[in-house]
N, C-alpha and C. Protein backbone atom coordinates (compact mmCIF):
# COMPACT_ATOMS: atom_id res chain seq x y z
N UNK A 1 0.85 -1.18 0.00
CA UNK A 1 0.00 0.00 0.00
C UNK A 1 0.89 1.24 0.00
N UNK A 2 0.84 2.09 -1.07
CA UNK A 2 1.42 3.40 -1.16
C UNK A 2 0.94 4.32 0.17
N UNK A 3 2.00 4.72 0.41
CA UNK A 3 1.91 6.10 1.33
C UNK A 3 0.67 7.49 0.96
N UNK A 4 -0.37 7.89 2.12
CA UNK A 4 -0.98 8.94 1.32
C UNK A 4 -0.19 10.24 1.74
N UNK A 5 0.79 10.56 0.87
CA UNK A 5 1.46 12.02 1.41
C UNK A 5 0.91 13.12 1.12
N UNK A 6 -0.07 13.61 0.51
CA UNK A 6 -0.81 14.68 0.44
C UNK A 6 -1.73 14.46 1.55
N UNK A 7 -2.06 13.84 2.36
CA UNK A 7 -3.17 13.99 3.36
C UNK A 7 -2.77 13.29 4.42
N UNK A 8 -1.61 12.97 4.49
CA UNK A 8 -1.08 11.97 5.95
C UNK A 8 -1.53 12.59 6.79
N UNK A 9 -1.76 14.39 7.11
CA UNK A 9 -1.62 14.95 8.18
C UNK A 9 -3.07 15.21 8.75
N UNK A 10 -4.21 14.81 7.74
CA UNK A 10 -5.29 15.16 8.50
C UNK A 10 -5.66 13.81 9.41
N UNK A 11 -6.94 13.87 9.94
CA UNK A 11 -7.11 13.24 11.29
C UNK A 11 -7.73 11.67 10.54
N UNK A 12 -7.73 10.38 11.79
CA UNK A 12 -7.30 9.26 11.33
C UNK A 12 -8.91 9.02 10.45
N UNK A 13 -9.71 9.23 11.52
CA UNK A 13 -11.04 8.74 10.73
C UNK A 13 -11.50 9.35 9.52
N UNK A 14 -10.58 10.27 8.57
CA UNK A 14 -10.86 11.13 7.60
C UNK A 14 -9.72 10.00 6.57
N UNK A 15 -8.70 9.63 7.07
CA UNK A 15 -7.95 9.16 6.41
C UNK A 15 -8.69 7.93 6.39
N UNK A 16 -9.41 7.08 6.74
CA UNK A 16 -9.92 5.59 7.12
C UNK A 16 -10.94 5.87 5.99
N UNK A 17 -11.66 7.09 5.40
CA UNK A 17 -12.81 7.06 4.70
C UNK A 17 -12.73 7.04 3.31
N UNK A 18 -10.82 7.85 3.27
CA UNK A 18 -10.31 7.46 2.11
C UNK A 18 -9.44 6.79 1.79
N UNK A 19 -9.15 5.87 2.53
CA UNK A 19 -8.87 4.72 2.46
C UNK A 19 -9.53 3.82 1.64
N UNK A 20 -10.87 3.67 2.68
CA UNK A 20 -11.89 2.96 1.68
C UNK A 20 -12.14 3.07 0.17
N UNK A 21 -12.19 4.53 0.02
CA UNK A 21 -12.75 5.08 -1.50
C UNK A 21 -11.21 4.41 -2.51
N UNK A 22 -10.28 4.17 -1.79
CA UNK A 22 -9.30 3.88 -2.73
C UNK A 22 -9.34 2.65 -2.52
N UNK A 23 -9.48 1.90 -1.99
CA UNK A 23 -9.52 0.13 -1.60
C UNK A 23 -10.67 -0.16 -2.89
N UNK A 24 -11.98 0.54 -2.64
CA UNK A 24 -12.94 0.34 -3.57
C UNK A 24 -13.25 0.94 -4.55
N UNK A 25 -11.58 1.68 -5.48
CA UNK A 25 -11.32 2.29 -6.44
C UNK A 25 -12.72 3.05 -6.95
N UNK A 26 -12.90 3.90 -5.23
CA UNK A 26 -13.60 4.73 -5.98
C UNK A 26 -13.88 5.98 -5.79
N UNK A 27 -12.14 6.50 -5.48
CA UNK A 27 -11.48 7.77 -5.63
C UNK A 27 -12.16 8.71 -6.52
N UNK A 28 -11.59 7.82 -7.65
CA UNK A 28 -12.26 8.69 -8.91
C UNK A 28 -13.25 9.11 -9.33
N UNK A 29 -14.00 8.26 -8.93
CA UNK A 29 -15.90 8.18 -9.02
C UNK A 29 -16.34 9.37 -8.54
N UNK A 30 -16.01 9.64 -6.96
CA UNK A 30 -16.37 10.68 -6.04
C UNK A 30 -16.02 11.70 -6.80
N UNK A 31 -14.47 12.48 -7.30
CA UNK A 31 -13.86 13.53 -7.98
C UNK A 31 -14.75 13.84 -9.11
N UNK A 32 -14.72 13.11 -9.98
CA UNK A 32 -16.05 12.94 -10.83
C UNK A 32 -17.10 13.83 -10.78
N UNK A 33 -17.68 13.29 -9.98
CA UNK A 33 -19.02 13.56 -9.65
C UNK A 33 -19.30 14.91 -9.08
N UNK A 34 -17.88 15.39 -8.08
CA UNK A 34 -18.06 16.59 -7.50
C UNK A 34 -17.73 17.88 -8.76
N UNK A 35 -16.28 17.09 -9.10
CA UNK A 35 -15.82 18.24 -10.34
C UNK A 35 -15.96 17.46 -11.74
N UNK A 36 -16.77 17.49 -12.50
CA UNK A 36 -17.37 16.53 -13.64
C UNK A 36 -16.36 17.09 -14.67
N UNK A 37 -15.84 18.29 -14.90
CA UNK A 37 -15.64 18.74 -16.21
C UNK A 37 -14.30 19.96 -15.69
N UNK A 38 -13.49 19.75 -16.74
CA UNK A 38 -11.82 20.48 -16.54
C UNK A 38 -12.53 21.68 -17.33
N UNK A 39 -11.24 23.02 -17.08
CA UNK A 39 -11.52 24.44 -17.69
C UNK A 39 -10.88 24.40 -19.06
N UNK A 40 -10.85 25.19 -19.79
CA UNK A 40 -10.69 25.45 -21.28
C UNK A 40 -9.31 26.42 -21.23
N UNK A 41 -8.22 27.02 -19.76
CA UNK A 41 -7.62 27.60 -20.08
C UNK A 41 -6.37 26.98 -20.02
N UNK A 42 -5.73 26.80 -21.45
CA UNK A 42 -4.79 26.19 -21.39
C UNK A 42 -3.52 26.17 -21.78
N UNK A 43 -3.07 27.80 -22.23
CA UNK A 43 -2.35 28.28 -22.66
C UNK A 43 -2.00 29.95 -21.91
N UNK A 44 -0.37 30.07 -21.78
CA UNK A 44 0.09 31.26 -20.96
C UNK A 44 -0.71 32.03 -20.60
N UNK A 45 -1.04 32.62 -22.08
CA UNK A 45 -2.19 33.82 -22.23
C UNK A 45 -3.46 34.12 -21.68
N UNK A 46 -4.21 32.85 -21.64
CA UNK A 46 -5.46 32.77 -20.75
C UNK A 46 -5.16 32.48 -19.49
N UNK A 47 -4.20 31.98 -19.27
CA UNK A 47 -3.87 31.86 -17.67
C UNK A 47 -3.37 33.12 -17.16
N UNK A 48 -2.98 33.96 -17.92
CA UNK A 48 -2.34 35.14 -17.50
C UNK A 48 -3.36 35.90 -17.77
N UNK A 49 -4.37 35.84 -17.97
CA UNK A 49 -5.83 36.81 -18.54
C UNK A 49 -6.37 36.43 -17.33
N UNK A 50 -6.62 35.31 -16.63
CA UNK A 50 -7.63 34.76 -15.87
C UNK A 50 -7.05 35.12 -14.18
N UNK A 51 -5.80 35.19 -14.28
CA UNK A 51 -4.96 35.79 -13.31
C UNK A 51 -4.87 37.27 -13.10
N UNK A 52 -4.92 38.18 -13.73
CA UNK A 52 -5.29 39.13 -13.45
C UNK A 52 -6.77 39.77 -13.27
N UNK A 53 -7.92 38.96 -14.04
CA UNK A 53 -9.44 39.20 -13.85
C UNK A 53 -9.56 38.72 -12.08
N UNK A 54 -8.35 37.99 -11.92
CA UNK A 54 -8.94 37.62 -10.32
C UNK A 54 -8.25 38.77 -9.52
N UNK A 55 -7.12 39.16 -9.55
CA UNK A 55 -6.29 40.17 -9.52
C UNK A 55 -7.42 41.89 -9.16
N UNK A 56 -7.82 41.89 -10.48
CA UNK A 56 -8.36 42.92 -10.46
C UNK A 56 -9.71 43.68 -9.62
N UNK A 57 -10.27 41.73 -9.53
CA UNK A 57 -11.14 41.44 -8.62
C UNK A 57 -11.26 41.96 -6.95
N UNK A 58 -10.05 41.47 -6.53
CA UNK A 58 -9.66 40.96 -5.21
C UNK A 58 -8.51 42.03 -4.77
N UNK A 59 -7.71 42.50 -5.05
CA UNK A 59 -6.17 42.86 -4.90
C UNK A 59 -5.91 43.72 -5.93
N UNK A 60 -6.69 45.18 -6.29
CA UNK A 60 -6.29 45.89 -6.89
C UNK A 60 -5.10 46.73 -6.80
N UNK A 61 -4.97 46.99 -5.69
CA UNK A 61 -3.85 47.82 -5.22
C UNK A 61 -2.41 47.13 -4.60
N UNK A 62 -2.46 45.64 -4.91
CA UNK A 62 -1.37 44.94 -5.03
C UNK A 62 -0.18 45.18 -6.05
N UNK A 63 0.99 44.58 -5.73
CA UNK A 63 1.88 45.08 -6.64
C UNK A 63 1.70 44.33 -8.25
N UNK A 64 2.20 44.68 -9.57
CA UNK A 64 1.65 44.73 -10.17
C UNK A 64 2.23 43.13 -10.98
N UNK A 65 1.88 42.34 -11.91
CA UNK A 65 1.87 41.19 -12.04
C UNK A 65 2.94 41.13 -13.24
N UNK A 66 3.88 40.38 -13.93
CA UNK A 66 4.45 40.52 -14.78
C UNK A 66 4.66 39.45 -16.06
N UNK A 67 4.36 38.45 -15.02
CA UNK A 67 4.64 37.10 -15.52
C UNK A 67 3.87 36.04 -15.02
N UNK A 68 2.85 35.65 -16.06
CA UNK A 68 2.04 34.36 -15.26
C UNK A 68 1.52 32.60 -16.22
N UNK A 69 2.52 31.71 -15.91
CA UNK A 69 2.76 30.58 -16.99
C UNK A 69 2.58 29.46 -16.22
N UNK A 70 2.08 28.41 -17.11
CA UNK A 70 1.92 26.87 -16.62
C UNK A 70 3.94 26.39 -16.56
N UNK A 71 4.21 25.68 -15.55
CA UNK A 71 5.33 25.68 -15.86
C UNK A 71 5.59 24.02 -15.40
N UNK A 72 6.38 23.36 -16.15
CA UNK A 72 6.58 21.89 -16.07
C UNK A 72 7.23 21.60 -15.39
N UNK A 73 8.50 22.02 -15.24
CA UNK A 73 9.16 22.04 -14.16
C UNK A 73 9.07 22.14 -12.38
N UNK A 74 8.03 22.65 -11.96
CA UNK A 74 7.62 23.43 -11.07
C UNK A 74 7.21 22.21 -9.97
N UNK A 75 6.50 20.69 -9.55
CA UNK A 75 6.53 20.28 -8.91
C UNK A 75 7.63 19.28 -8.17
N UNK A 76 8.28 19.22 -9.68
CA UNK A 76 9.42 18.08 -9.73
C UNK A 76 10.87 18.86 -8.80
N UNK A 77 11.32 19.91 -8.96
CA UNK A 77 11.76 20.85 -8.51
C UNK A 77 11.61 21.56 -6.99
N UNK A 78 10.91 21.98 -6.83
CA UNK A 78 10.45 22.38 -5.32
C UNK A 78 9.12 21.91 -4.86
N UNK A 79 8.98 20.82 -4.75
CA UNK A 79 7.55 20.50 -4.03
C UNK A 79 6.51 20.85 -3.92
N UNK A 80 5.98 21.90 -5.03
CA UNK A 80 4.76 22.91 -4.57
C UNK A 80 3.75 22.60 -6.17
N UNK A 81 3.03 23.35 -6.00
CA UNK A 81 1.95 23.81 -7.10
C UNK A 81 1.95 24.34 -7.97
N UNK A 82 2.38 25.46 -7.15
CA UNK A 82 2.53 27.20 -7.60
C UNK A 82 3.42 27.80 -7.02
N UNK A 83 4.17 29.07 -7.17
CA UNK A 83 4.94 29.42 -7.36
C UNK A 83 4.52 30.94 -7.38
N UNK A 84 5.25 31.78 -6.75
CA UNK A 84 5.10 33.49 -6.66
C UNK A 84 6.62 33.31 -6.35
N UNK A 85 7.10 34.51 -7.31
CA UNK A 85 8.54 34.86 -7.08
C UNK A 85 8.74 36.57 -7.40
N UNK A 86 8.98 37.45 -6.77
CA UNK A 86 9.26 38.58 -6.96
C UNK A 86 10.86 39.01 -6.84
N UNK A 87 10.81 39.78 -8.03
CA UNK A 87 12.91 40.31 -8.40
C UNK A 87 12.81 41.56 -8.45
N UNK A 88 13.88 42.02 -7.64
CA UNK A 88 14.31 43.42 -7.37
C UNK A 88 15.42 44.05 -8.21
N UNK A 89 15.63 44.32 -9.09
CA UNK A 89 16.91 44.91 -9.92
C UNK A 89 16.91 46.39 -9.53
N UNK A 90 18.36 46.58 -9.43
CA UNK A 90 18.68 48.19 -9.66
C UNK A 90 18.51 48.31 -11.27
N UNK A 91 17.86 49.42 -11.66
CA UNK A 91 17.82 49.59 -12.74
C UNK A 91 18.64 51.18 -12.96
N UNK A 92 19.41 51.73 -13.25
CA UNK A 92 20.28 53.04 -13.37
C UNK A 92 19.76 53.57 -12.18
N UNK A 93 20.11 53.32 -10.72
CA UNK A 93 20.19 54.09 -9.72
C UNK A 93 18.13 53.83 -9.00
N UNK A 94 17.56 53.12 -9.73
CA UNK A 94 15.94 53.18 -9.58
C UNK A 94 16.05 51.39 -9.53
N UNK A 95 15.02 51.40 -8.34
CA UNK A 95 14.49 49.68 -7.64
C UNK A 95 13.22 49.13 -8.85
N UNK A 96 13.16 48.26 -9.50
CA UNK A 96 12.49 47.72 -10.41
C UNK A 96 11.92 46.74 -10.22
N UNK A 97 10.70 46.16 -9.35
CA UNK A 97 10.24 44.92 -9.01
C UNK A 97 9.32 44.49 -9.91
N UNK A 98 9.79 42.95 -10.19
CA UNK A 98 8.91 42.26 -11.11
C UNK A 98 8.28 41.03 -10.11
N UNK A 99 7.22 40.69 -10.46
CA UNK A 99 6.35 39.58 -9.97
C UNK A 99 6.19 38.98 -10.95
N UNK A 100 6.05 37.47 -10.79
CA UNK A 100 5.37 36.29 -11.71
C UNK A 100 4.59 35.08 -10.90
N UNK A 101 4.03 34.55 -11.28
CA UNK A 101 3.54 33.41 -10.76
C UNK A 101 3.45 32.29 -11.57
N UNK A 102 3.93 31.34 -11.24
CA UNK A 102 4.08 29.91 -12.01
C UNK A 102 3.08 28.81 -11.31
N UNK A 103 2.25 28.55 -12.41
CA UNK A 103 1.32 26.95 -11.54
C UNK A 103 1.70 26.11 -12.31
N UNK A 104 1.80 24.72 -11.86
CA UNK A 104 1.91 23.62 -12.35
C UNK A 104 1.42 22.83 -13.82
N UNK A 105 1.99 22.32 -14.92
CA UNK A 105 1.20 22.09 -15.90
C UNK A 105 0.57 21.39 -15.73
N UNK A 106 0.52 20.10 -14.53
CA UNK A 106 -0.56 19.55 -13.84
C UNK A 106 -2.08 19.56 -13.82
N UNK A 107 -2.52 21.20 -13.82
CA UNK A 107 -3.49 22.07 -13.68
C UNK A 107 -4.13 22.68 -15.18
N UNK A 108 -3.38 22.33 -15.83
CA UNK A 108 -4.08 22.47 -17.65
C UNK A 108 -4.95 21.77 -18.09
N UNK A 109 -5.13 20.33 -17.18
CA UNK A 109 -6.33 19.16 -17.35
C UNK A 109 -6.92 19.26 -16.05
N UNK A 110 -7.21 20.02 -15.32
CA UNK A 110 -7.81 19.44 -13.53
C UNK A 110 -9.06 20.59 -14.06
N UNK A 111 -10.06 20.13 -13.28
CA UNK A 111 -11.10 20.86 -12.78
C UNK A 111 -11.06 22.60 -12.20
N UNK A 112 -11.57 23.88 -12.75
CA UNK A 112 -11.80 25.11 -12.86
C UNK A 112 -11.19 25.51 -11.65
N UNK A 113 -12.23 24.88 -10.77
CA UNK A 113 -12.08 25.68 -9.36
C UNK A 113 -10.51 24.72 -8.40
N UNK A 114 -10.18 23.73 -9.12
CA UNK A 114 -8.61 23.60 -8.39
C UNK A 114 -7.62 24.78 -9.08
N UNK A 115 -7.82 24.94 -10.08
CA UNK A 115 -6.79 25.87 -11.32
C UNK A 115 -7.73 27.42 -10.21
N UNK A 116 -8.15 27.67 -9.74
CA UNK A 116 -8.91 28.96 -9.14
C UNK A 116 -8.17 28.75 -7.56
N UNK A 117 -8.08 27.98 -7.25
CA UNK A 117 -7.53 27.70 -5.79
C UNK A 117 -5.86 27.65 -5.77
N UNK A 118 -5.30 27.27 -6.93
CA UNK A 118 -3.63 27.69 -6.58
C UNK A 118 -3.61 28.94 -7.15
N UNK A 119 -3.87 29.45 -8.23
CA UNK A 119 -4.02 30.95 -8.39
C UNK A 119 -4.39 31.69 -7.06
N UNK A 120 -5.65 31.58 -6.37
CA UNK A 120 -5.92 32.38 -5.29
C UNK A 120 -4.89 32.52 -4.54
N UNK A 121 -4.12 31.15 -4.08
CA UNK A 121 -3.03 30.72 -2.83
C UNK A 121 -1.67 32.21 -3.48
N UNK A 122 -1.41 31.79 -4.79
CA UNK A 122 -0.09 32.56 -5.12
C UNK A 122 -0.55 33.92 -5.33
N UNK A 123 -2.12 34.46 -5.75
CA UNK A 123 -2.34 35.96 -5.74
C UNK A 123 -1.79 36.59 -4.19
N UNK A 124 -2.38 35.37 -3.35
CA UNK A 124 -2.83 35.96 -1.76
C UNK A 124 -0.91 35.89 -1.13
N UNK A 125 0.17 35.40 -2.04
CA UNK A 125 1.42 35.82 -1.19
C UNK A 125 1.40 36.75 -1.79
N UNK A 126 1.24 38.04 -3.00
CA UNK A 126 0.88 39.08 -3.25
C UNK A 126 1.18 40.11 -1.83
N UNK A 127 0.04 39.60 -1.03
CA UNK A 127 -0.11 40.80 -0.03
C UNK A 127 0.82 39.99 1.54
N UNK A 128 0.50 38.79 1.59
CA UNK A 128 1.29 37.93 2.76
C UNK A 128 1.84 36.84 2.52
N UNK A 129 2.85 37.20 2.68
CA UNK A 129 4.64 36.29 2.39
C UNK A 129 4.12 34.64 2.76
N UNK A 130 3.97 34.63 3.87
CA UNK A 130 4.00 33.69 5.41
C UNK A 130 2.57 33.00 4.85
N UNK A 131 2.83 31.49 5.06
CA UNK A 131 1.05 30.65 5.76
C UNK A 131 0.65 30.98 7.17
N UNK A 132 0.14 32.10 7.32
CA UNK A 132 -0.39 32.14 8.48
C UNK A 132 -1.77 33.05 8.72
N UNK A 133 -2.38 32.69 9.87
CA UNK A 133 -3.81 33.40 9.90
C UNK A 133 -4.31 34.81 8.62
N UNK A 134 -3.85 35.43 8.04
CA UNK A 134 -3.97 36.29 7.32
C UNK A 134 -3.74 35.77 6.06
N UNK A 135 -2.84 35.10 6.15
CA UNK A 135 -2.67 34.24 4.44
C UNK A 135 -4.00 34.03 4.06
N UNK A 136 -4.24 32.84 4.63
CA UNK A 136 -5.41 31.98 4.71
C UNK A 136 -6.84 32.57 4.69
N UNK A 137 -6.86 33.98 5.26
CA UNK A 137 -8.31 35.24 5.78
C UNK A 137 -8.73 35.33 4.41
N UNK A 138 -7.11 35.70 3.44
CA UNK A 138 -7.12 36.74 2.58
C UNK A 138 -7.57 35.68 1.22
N UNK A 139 -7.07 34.17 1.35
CA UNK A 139 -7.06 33.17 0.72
C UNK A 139 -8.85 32.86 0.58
N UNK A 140 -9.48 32.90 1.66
CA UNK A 140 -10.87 32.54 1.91
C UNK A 140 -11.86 33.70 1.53
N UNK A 141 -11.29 34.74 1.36
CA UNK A 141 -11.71 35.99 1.04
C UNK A 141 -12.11 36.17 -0.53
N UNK A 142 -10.89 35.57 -1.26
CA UNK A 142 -10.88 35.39 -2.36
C UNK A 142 -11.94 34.13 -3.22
N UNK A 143 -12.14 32.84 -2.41
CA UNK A 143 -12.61 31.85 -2.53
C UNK A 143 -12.72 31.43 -1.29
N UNK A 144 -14.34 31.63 -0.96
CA UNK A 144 -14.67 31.18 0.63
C UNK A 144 -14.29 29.51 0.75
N UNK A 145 -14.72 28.51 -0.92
CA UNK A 145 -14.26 27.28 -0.35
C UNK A 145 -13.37 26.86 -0.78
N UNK A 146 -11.90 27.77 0.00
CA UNK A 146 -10.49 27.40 -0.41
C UNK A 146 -10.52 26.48 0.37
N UNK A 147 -10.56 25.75 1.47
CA UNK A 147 -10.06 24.93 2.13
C UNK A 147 -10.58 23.58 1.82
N UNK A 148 -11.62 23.75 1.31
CA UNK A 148 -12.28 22.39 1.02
C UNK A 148 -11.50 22.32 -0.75
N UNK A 149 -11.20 23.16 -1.13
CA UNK A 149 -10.80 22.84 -2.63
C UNK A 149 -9.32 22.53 -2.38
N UNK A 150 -8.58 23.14 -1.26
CA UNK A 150 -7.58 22.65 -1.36
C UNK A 150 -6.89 21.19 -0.64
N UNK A 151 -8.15 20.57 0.22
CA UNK A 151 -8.66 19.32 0.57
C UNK A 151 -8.82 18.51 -0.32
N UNK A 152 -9.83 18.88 -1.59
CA UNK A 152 -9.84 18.49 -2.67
C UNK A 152 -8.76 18.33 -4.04
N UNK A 153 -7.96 19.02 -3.84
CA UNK A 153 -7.03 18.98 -4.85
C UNK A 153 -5.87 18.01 -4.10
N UNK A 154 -5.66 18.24 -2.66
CA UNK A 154 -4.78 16.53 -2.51
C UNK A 154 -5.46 15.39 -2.89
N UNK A 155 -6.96 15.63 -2.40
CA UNK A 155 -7.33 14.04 -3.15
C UNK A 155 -7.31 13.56 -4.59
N UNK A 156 -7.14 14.94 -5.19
CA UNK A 156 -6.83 14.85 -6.85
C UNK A 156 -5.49 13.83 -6.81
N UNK A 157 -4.44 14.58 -6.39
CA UNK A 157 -3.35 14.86 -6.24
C UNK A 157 -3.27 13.24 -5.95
N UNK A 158 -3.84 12.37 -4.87
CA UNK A 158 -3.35 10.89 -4.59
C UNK A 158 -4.11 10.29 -5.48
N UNK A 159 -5.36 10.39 -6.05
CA UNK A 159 -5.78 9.48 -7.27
C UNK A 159 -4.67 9.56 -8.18
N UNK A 160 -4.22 10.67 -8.56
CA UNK A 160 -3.17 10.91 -9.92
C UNK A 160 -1.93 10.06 -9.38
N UNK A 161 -1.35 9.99 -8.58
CA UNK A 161 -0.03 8.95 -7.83
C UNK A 161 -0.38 7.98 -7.89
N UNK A 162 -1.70 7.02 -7.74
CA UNK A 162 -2.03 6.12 -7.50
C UNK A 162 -2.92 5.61 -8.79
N UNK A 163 -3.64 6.09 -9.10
CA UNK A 163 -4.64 5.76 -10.19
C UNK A 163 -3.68 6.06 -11.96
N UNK A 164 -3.35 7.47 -11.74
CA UNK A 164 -3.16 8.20 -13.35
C UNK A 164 -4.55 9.15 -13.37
N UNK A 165 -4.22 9.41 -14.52
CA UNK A 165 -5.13 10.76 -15.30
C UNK A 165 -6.47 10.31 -14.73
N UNK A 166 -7.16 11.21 -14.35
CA UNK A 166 -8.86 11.28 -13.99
C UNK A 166 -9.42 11.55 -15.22
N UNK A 167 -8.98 13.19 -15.59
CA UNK A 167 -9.98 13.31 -16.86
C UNK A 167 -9.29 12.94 -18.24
């Protein structure tokens, strides 16, 4: 039996329920059913369109966005999703900050609102660096059901380790 490392940490009788759903291969079934159908954005441009409509939404007066790409590299590399990186250059005597955000190409076939939930996570280091109470305010603010989507996207996350492709 494979290890569940996206969800080892929640509590046992949550882990025992998906347990089951994977014993009775029927991980997928459930995902399915909740998120039936992947988004249509699947190229830089719309991801970088769809990133700032949330942007503009939520965090207008945030610093300003520069760079926003599916990137392949990105889980294999540092362990994450997504990715916010901001660069400071002297530019002739003047401070020049660029922002980008990188999500996973992972997320080019998954369901709308997971591709809406690592976007939210990397808009919301925008304003707070740190995972902590304010991250998370500003995270739920953006998408009240971040926590359940991002509940949901580990269970993506162990069907795909364990199963392969959903959609």
């Amino acid at each position: 039996m494979k290890p569940l490392t996206y969800i080892e940490h929640y509590p046992h009788a949550l882990l025992q329920q998906i347990q089951r759903l994977i014993d009775e291969e029927k991980l997928g079934v459930y995902l399915l059913k909740k998120y039936p159908t992947t988004h249509a954005i699947s190229g830089d441009k719309a991801l970088y369109a769809y990133v700032m409509e949330l942007r503009a939404e939520f965090l207008r007066k945030s610093e300003p966005i520069t760079k926003v790409l599916y990137d392949g590299k990105i889980s294999d590399i540092n362990d994450a999703l997504g990715l916010h990186r901001t660069t400071i250059k002297n530019h002739g005597g003047r401070l020049r900050s660029k922002s980008e955000i990188r999500v996973a190409t992972l997320f080019k076939n998954a369901p709308e609102p997971f591709l809406k939930m690592i976007c939210v996570h990397e808009l919301s280091h925008l304003k707070v660096k740190e995972h902590n109470k304010a991250f998370y305010a500003l995270c739920e603010n953006m998408e009240p059901s971040y926590h359940q989507l991002e509940f949901d996207v580990r269970l993506y996350l162990t069907h795909l380790d364990l199963f392969g492709k959903l959609y």
